[in-house]
Protein backbone atom coordinates (compact mmCIF):
# COMPACT_ATOMS: atom_id res chain seq x y z
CA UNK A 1 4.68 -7.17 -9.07
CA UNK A 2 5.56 -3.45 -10.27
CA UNK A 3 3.61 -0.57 -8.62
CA UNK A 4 1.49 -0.39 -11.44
CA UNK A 5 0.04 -3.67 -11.55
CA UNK A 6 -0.87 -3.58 -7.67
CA UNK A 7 -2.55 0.15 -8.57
CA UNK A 8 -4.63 -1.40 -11.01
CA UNK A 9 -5.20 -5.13 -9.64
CA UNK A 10 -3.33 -6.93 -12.80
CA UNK A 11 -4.37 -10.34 -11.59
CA UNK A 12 -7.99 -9.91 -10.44
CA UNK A 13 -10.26 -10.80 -13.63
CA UNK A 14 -12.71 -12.90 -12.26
CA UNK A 15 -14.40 -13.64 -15.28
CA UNK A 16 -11.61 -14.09 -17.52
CA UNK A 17 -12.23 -11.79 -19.88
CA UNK A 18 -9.48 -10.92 -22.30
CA UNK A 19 -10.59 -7.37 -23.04
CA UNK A 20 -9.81 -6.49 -18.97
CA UNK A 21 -6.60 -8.17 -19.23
CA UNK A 22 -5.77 -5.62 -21.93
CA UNK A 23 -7.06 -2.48 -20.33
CA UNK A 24 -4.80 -3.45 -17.29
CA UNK A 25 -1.68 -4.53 -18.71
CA UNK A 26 -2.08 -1.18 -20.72
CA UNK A 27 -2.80 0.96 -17.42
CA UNK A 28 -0.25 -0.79 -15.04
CA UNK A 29 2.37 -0.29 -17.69
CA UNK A 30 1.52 3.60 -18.43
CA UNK A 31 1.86 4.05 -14.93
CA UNK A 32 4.97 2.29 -14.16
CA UNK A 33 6.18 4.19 -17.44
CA UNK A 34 5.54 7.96 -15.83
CA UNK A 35 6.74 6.66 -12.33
CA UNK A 36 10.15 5.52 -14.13
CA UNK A 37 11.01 8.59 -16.14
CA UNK A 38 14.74 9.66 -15.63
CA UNK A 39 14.96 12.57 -13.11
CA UNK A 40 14.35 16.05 -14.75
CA UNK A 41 15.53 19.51 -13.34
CA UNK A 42 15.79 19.42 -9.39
CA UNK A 43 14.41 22.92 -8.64
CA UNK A 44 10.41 21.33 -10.12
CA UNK A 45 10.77 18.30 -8.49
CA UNK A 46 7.44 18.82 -6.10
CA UNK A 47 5.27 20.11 -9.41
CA UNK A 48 7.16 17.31 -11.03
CA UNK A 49 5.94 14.50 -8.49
CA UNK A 50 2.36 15.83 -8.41
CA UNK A 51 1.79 16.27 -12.20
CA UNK A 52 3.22 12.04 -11.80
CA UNK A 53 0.60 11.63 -9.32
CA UNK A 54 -2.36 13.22 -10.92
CA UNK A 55 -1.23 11.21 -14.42
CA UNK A 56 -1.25 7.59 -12.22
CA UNK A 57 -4.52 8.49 -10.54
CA UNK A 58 -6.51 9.22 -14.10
CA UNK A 59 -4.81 6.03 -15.68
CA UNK A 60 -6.10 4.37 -12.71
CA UNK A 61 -9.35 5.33 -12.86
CA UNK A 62 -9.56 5.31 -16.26
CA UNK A 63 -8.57 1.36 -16.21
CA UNK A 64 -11.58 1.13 -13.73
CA UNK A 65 -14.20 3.24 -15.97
CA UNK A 66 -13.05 1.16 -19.23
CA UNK A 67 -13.00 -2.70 -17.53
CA UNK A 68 -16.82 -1.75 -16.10
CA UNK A 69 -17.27 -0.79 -19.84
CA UNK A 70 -16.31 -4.06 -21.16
CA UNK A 71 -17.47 -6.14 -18.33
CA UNK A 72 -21.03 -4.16 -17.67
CA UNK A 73 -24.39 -6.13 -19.10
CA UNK A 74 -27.48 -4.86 -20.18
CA UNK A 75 -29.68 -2.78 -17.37
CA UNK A 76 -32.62 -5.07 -16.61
């Protein structure tokens, strides 16, 4: 399991829908995308790790906004 399928719980789809498989495959693999970029200049590492951090958080909870979007019924 890479980092960003345990951020974004790849395997927990309780209903089966096809839709959240997509939004988390997508997610998990943006994040382990940004977390796997080669090394860049040495003297921004820190502002370089947090701008990698903020980017994993809002994929994260964008995966979380967009399944409730395609999982979410009708108010009653």
């Amino acid at each position: 399991m890479t980092l960003g399928e345990y951020r974004v719980g790849i395997s927990f789809n309780p209903g089966g829908n096809e839709q959240v498989n997509k939004i988390k495959r997508a997610a998990a693999d943006l994040i382990d995308l940004i977390y796997n970029m080669p090394e860049g200049d040495p003297s921004i590492t820190t502002e370089r790790d947090r701008l990698i951090r903020l980017a994993a958080d809002c994929f994260e909870t964008g995966a979380m906004h967009a399944v409730k979007a395609a999982t979410k019924g009708p108010m009653e």
